[in-house]
Protein backbone atom coordinates (compact mmCIF):
# COMPACT_ATOMS: atom_id res chain seq x y z
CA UNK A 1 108.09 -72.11 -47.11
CA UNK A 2 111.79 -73.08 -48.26
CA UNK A 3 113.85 -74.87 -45.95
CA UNK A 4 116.67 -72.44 -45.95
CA UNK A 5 116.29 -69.41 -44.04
CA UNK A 6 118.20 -66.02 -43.80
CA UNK A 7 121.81 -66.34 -43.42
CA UNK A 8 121.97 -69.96 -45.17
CA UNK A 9 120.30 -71.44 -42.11
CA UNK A 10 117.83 -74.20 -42.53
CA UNK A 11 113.99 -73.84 -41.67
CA UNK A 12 113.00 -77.16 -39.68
CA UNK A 13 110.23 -78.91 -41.41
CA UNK A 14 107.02 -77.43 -39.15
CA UNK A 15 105.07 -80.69 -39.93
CA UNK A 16 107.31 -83.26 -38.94
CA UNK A 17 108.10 -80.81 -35.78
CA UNK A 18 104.21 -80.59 -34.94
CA UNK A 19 104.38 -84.84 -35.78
CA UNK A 20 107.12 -85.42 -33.12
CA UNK A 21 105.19 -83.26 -30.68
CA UNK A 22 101.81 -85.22 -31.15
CA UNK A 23 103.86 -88.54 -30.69
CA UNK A 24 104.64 -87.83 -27.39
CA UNK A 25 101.57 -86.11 -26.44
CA UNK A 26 100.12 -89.32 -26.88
CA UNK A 27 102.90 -91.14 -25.29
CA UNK A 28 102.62 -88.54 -22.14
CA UNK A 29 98.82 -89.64 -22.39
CA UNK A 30 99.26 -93.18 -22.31
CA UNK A 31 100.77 -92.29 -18.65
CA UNK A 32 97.81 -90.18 -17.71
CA UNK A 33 99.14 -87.16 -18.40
CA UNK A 34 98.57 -84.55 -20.97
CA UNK A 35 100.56 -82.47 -23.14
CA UNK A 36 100.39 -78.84 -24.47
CA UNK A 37 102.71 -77.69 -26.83
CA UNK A 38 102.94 -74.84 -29.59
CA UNK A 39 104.87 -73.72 -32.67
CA UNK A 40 104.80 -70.42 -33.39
CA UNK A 41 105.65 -68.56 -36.34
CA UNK A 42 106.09 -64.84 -36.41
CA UNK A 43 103.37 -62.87 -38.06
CA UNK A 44 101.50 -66.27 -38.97
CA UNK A 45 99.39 -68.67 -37.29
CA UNK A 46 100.53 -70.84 -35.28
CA UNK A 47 99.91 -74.74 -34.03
CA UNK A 48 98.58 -75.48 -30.85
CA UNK A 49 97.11 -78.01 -28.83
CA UNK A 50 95.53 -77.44 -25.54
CA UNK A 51 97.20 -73.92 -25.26
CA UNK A 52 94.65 -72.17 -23.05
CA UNK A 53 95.26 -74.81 -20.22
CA UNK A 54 97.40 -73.69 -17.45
CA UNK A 55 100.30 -75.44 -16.16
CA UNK A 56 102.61 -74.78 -13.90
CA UNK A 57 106.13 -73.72 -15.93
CA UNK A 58 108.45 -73.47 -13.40
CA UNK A 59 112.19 -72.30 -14.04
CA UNK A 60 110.76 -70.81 -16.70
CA UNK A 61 109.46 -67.94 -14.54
CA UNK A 62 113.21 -67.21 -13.96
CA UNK A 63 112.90 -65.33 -17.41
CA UNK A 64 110.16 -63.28 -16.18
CA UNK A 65 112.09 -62.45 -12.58
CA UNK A 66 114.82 -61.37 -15.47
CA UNK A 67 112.50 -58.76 -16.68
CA UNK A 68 111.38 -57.17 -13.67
CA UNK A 69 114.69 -56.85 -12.50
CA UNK A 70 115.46 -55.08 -15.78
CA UNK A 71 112.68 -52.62 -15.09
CA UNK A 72 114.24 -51.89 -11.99
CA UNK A 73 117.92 -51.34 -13.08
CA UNK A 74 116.51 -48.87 -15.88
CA UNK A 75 115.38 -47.27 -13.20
CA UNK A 76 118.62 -47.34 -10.88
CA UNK A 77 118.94 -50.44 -9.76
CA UNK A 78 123.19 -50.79 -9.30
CA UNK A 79 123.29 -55.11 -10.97
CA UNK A 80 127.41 -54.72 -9.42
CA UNK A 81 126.29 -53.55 -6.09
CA UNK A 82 127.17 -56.24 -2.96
CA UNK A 83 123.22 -57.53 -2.20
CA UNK A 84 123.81 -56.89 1.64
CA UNK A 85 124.06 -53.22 0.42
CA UNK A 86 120.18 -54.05 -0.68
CA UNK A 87 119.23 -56.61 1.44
CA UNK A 88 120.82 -55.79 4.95
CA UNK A 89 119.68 -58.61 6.72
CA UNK A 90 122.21 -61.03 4.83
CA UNK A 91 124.98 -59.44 6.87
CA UNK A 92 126.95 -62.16 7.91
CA UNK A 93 125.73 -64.86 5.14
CA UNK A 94 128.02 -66.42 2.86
CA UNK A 95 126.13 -65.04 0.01
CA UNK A 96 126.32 -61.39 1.12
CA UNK A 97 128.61 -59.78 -1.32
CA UNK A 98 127.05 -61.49 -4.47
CA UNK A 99 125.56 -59.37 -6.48
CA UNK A 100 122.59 -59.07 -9.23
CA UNK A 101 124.98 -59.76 -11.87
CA UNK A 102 126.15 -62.77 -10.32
CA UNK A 103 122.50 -64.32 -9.56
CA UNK A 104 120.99 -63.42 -13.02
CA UNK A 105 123.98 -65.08 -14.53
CA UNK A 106 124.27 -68.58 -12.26
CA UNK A 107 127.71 -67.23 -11.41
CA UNK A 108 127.64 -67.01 -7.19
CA UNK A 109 129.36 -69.97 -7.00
CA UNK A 110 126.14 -71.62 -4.93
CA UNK A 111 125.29 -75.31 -5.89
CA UNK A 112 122.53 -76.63 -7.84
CA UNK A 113 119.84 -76.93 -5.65
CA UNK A 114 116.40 -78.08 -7.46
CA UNK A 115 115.14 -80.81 -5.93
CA UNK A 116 115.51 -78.92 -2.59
CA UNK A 117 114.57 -75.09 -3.82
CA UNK A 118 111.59 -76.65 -5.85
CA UNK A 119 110.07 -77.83 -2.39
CA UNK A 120 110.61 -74.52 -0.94
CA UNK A 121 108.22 -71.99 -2.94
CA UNK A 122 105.76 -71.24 0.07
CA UNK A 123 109.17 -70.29 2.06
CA UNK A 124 108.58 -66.72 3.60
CA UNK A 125 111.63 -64.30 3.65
CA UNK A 126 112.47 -64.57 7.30
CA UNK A 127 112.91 -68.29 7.16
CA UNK A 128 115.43 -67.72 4.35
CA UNK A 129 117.70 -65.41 5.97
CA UNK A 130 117.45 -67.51 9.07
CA UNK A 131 118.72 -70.92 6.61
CA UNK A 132 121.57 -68.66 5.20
CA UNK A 133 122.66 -67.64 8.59
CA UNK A 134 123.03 -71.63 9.59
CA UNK A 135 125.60 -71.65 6.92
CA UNK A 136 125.36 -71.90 3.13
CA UNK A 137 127.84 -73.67 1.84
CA UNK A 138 129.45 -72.17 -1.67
CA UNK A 139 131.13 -74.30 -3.95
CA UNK A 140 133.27 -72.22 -6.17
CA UNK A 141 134.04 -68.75 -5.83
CA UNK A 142 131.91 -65.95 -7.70
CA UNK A 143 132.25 -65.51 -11.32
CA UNK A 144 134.25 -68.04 -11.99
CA UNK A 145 132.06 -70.19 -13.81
CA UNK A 146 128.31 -71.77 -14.41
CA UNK A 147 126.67 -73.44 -11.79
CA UNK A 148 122.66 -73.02 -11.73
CA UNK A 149 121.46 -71.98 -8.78
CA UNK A 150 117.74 -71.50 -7.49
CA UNK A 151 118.77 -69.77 -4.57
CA UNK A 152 120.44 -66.44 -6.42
CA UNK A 153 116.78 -66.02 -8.05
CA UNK A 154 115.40 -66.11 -4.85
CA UNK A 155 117.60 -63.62 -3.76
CA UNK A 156 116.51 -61.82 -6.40
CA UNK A 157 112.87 -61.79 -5.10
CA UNK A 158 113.68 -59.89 -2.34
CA UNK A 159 115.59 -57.72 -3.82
CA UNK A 160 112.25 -56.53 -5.80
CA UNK A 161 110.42 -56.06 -2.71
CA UNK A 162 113.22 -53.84 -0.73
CA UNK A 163 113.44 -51.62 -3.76
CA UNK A 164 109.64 -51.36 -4.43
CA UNK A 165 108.65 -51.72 -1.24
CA UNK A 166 105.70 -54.18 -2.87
CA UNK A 167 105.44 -58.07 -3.37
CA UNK A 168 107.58 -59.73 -5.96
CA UNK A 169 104.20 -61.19 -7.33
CA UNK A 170 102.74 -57.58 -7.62
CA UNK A 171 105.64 -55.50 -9.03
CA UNK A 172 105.98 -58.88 -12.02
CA UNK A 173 102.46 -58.51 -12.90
CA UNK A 174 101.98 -54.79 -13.06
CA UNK A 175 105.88 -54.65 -14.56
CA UNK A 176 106.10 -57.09 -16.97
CA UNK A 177 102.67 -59.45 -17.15
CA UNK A 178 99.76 -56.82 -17.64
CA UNK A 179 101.72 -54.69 -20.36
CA UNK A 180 102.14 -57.98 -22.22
CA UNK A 181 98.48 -58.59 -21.71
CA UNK A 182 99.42 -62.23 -20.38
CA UNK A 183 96.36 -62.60 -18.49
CA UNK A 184 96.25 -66.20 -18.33
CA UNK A 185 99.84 -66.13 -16.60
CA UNK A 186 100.15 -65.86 -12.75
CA UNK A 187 101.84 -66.87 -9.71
CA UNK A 188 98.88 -68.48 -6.95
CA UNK A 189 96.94 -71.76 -8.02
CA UNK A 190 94.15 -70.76 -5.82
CA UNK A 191 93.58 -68.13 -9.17
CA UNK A 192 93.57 -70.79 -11.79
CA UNK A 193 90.95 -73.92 -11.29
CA UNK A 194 91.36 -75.31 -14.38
CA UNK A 195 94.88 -76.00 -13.30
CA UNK A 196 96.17 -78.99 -15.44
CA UNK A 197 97.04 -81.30 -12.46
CA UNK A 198 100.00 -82.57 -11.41
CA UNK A 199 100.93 -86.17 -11.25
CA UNK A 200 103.88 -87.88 -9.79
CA UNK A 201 104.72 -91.11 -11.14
CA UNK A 202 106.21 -94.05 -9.31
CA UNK A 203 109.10 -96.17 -10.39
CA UNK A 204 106.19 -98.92 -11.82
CA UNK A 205 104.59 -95.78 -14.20
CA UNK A 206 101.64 -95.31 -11.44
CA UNK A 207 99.94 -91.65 -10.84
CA UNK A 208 99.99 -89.80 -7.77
CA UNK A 209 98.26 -86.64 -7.14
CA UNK A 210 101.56 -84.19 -7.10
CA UNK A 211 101.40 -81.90 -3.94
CA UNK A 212 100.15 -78.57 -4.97
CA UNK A 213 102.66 -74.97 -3.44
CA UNK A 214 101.66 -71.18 -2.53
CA UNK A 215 103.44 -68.69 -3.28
CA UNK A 216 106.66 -67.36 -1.26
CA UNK A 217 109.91 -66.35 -1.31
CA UNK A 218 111.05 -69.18 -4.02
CA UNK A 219 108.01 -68.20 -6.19
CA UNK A 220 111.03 -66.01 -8.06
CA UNK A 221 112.76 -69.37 -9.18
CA UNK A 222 109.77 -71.38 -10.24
CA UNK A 223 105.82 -70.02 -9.53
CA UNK A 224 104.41 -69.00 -12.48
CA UNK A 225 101.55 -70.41 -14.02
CA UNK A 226 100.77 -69.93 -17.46
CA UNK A 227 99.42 -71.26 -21.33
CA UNK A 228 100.60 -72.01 -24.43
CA UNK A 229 99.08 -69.31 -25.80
CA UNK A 230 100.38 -66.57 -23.22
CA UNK A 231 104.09 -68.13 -23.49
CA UNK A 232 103.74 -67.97 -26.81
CA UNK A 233 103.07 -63.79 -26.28
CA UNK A 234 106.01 -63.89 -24.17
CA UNK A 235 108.32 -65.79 -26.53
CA UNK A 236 107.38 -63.31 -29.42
CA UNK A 237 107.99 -60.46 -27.60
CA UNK A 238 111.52 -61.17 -27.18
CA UNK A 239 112.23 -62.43 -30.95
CA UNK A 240 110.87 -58.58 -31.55
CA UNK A 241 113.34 -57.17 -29.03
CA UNK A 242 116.42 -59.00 -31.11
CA UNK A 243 115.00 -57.51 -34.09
CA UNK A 244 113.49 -53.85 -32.98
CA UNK A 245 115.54 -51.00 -35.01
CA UNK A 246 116.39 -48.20 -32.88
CA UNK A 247 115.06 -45.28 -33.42
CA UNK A 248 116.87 -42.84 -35.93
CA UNK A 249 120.17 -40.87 -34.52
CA UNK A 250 120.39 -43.38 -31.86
CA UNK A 251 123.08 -45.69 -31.51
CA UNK A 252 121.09 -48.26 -29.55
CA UNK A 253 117.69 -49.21 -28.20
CA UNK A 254 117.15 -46.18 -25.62
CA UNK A 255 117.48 -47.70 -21.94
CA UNK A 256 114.70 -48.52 -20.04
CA UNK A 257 112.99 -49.77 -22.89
CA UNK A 258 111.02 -53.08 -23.05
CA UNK A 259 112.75 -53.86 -26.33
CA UNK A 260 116.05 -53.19 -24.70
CA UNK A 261 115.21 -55.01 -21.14
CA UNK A 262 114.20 -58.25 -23.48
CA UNK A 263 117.29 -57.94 -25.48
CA UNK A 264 119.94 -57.80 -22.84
CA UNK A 265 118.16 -60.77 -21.12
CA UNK A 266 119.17 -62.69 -24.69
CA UNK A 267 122.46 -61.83 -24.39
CA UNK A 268 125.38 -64.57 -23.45
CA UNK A 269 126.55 -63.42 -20.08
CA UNK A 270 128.14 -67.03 -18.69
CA UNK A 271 129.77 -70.13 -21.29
CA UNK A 272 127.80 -73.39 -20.16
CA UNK A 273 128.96 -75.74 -22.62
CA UNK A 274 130.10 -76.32 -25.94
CA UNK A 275 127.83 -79.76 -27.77
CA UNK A 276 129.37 -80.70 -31.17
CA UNK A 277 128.03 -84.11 -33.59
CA UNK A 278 128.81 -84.79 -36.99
CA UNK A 279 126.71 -81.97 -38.10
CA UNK A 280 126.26 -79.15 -36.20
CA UNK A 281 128.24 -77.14 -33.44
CA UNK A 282 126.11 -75.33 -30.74
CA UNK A 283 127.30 -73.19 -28.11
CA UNK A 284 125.03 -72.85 -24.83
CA UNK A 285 125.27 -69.68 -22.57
CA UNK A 286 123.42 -68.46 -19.49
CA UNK A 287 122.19 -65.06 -19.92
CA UNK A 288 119.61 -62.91 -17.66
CA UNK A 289 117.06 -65.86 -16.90
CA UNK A 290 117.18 -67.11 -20.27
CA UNK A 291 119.87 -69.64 -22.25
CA UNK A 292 121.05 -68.23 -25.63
CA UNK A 293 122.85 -70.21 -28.31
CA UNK A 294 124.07 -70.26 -31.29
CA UNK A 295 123.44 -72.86 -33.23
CA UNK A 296 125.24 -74.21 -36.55
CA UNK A 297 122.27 -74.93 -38.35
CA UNK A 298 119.53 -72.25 -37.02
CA UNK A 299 121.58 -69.47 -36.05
CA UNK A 300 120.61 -67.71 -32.53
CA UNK A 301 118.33 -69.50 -30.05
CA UNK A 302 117.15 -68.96 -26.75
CA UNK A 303 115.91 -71.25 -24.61
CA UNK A 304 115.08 -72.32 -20.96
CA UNK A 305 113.47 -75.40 -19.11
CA UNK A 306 111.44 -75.80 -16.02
CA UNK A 307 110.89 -78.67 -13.89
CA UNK A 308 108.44 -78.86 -10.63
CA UNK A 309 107.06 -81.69 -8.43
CA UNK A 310 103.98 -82.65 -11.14
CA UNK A 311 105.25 -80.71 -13.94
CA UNK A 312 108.12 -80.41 -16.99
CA UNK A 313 108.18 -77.60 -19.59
CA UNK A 314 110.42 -75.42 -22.22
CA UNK A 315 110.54 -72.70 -24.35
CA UNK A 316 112.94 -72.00 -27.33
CA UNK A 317 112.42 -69.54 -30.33
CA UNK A 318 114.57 -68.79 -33.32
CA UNK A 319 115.03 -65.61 -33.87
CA UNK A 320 116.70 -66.12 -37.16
CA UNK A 321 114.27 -68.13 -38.22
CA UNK A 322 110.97 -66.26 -36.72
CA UNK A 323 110.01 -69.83 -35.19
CA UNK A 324 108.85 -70.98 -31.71
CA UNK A 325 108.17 -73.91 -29.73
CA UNK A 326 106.87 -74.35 -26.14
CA UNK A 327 106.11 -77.84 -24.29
CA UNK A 328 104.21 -78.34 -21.11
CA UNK A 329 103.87 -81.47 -19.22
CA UNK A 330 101.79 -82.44 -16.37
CA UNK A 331 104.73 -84.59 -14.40
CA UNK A 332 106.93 -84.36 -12.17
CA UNK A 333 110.02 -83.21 -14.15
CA UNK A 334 108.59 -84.11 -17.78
CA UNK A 335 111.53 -84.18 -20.02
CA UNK A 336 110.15 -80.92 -21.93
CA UNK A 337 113.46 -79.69 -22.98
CA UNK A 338 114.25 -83.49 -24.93
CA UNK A 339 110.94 -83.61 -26.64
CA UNK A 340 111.45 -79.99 -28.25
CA UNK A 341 114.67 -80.73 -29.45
CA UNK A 342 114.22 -83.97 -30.52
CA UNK A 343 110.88 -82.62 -32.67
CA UNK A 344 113.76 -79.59 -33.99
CA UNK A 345 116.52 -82.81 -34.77
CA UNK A 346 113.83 -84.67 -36.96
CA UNK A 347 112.71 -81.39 -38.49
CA UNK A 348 115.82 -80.14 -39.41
CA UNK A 349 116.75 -83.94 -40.90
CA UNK A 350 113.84 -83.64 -43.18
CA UNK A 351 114.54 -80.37 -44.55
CA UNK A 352 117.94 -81.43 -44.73
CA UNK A 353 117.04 -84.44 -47.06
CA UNK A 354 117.98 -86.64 -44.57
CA UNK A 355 114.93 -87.33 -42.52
CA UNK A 356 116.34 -90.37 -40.86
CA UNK A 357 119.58 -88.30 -39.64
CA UNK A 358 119.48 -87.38 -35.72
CA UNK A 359 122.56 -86.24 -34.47
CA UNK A 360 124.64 -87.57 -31.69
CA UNK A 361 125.65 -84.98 -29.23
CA UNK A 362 128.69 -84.76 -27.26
CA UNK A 363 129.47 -81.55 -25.23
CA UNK A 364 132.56 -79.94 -23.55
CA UNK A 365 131.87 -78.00 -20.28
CA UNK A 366 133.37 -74.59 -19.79
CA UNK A 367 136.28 -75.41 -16.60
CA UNK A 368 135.10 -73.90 -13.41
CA UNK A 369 137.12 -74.02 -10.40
CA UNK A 370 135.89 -75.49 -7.02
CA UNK A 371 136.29 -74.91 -3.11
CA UNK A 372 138.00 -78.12 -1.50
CA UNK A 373 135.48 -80.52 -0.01
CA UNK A 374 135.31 -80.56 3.86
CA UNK A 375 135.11 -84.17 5.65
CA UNK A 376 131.46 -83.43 6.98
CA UNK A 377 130.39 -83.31 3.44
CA UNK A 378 132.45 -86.09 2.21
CA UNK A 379 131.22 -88.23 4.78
CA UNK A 380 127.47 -87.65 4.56
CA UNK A 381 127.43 -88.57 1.03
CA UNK A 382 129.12 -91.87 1.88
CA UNK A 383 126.52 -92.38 4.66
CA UNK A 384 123.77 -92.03 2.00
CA UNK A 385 125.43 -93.68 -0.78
CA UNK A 386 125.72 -96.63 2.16
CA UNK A 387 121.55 -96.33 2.06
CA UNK A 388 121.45 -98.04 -1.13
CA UNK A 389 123.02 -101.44 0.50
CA UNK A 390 120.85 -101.24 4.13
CA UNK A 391 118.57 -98.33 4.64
CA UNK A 392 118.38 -96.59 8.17
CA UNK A 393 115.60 -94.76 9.12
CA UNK A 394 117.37 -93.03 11.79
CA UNK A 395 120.38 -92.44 9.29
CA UNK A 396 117.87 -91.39 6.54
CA UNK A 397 116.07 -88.88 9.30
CA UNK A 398 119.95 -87.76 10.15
CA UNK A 399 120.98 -87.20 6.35
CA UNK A 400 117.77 -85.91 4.16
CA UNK A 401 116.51 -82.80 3.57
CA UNK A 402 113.16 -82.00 3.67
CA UNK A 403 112.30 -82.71 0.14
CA UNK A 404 113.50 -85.96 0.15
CA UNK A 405 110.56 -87.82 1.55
CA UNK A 406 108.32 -85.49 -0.34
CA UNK A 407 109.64 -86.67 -3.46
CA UNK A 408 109.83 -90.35 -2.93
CA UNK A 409 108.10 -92.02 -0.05
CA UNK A 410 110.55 -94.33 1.85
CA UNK A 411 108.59 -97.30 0.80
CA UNK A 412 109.09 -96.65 -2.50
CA UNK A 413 113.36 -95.45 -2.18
CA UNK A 414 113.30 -98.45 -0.57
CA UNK A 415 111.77 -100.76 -2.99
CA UNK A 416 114.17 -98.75 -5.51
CA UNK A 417 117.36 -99.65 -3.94
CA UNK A 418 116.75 -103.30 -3.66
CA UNK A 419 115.25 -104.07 -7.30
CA UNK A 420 118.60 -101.49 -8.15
CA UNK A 421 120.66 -104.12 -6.07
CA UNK A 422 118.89 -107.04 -7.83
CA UNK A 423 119.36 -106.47 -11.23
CA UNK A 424 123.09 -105.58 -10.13
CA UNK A 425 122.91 -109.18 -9.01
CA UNK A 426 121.22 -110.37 -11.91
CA UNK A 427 123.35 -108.57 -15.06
CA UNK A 428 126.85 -108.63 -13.67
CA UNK A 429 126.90 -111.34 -11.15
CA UNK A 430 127.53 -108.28 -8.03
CA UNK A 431 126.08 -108.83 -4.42
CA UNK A 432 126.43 -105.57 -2.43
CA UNK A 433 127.22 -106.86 1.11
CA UNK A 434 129.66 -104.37 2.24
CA UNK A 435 129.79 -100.78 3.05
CA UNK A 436 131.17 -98.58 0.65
CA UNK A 437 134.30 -96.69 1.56
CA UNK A 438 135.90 -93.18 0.57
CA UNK A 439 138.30 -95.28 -1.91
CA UNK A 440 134.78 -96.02 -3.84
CA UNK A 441 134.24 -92.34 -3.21
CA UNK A 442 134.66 -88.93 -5.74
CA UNK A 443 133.58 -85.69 -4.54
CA UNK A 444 132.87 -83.73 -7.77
CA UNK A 445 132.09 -80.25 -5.95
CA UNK A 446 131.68 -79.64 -2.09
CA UNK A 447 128.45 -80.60 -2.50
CA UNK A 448 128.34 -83.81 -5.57
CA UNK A 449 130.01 -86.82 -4.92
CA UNK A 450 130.02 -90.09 -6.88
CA UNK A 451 130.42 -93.86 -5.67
CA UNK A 452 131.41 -95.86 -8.65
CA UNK A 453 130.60 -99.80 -7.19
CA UNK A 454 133.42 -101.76 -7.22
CA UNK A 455 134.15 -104.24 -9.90
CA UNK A 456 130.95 -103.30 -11.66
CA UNK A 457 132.50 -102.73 -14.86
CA UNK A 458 132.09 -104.92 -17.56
CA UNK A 459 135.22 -104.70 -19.81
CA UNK A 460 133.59 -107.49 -22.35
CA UNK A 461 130.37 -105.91 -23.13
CA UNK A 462 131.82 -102.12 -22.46
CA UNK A 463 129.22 -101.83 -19.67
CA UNK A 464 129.81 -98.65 -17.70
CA UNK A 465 130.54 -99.22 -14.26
CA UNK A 466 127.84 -98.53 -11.67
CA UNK A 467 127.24 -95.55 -9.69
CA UNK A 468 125.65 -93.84 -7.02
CA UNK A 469 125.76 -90.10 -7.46
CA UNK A 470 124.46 -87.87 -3.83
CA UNK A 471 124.02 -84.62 -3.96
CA UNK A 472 123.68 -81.84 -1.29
CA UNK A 473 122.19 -79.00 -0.51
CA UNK A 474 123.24 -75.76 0.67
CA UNK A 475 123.82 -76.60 4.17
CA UNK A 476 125.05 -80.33 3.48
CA UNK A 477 121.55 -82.03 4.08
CA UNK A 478 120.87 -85.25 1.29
CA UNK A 479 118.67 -83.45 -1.83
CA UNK A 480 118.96 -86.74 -4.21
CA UNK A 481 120.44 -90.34 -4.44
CA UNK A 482 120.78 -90.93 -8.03
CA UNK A 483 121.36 -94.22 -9.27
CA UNK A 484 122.90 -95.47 -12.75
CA UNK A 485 121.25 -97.08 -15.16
């Protein structure tokens, strides 16, 4: 096949994107895990490798909660309508006059929440309203910007079950899964055995058996189980919808058609960013559940990641090209989303004629405004930043939420912080003694806030200066402690 494709876009080079793809299957392997990946091309045969194995996907469902909302607003569902108009029992939440729009589109203006949300899938419905009615905290005001959010999607859940009146897990697979035929896809691990298991791995590269969820009211954001082979399915049925002709006289796909539900999900709804190198510009939207681009070199592409306690996956097809790649890792958080597009970089460079060419990325993020930071929150991520220089269980019981512990054992945080402290010891000559105050301090949203350690920068050897980023969750409790490199 030549390496240009319609439009003057360039074809990657499948071989050297099915080569990148075995290199790190076996580097996921030499870690215990395994990888199963495919590239797709429409109307051909693909290549696959382990792609009747199910994995968790996890934010990848979000495209499939996408679709059966779709079926629903064909059939009346108001997307502008307030959801305590829909879901009465929000009355009183902080989140009560977002709408569908907003939560398909990661505009409510609700912080990024997936360390906490992805602990939360067996959740039932009551103990959600009863969270939101101890006080969400928003960040930024709705629709004025990009800000992923699990919550909205769960939201979104529920919303399927008040207008059905069935589960969210029974209206997706009669809606969207069994016309598909996707009957290796599902939402309950009790229903797939051969389950590729999740492993956790420690900061010294050791497995741990990752803790296995039911389904609930989060299973919207992240629950779905599926293959290679079925995502593949899924992925061509939406390069079809971008390319279905509507029927003569007609103006447009008729609504309420799959064709047209698939397409409007591919549609750019909310700017994310804007990543430029040397050679190529790529703009990266939020759409209904999915991420369309546009990219200098390909032309259209949608995309979207998952991550999960175990597991790390993505999907992206070309529709201009008729290509299509999944990736799905068995742990916690495998960098999916890097591995595809560094496989699509190194293609692209060979067909190019330049396969040693990888571009470096830099991006500019749309401007969103933000909701001034209260003291409470301010302080609590100074008290955990504080962690990192003499850990208190009683402050660490105070400060985390509940997915904290679940995601690192205190033994290990622990043994985290000090080697973090050593080598800061070690490589620029710092001992952290004293408590960090709010002049180290930078509250990025309501809910982020950075402590850059002082004098840690390196002016000689352009070091970046050290950090400790915290970040919240929606009612202010400790979701992560990130340190720099």
């Amino acid at each position: 096949m030549s390496s240009r494709a319609s439009a003057g876009f360039t074809q990657p080079d499948a071989e050297v994107v099915v080569s990148s793809l075995e290199a790190a299957a076996d580097s996921l392997a030499a870690q215990g895990g395994a990888l199963a990946w495919g590239v797709f091309r429409r109307g051909g045969a693909g290549q696959t490798a382990h792609s009747d194995v199910p994995y968790r996907i996890a934010s990848m469902t979000k495209s499939f909660t996408a679709a059966t909302i779709g079926v629903l607003a064909s059939e009346g569902l108001d997307f502008d309508m307030p959801l305590v108009r829909i879901l009465a029992d929000l009355e009183g939440t902080s989140i009560a006059d977002r709408t569908c729009r907003q939560a398909l589109t990661m505009g409510t203006g609700f912080t990024k929440d997936d360390p906490w949300a992805d602990r939360m899938e067996s959740m039932t419905a009551p103990e959600l309203i009863a969270y939101l009615k101890r006080g969400a905290i928003p960040i930024a005001p709705a629709d004025t910007g990009y800000e992923y959010s699990n919550l909205g999607y769960a939201l979104l859940g529920l919303v399927v079950e008040s207008v059905t009146g069935r589960s969210f897990i029974d209206t997706t697979t009669a809606e969207v899964l069994d016309p598909l035929g996707l009957t290796r896809t599902g939402f309950d691990v009790a229903d797939f055995p051969d389950l590729a298991p999740g492993i956790r791995l420690d900061r010294h590269g050791r497995g741990h058996p990752a803790e296995l969820t039911g389904p609930g009211v989060f299973s919207p954001i992240g629950g779905v189980i599926s293959t290679v082979n079925d995502i593949g399915v899924w992925m061509g049925a939406h390069m079809d919808a971008l390319t279905m002709d509507a029927p003569a006289g007609a103006e447009a796909l008729p609504d309420g058609s799959w064709a047209r539900i698939l397409s409007d999900n591919q549609q750019s709804h909310r700017l994310i960013e804007v990543q430029r190198s040397e050679h190529h510009a790529e703009s990266v939207s939020y759409g209904f559940g999915l991420q369309p681009r546009l990219d200098s070199r390909f032309g259209r592409v949608v995309c979207h990641s998952g991550g999960y306690p175990g597991y790390g996956s993505h999907m992206r097809w070309f529709p201009d090209l008729g290509m299509s790649i999944v990736v799905l890792g068995n742990t916690t958080y495998y960098p999916a989303e890097r591995v595809v597009r560094e496989a699509v970089d190194a293609g692209w460079a060979s067909a190019a004629g330049k396969p040693e060419l990888r571009p470096t990325r830099t991006s500019t993020a749309a401007p969103a405004p933000r909701f001034p930071v209260a003291k409470r929150q301010s302080e609590t991520a100074l008290r955990a930043a504080n962690l990192v220089i003499d850990f208190d269980e009683a402050v660490a019981d105070e400060l985390f939420a509940p997915n904290m512990d679940l995601d690192e054992p205190r033994t290990e945080r622990r043994e985290r912080f000090a080697a973090w402290r050593k080598g800061l010891a070690s490589h620029r000559d710092l001992q952290l003694t004293a408590a960090f105050t709010y002049g180290d301090l930078v509250m990025r949203t309501p809910l982020l806030g950075t402590v850059t350690v002082p004098d840690s920068y390196i002016d000689a050897e352009d070091t970046p200066s050290a950090t400790i980023t915290v970040s919240l969750d929606h009612l202010g409790a400790v979701q992560t402690i990130t340190l720099s490199d």
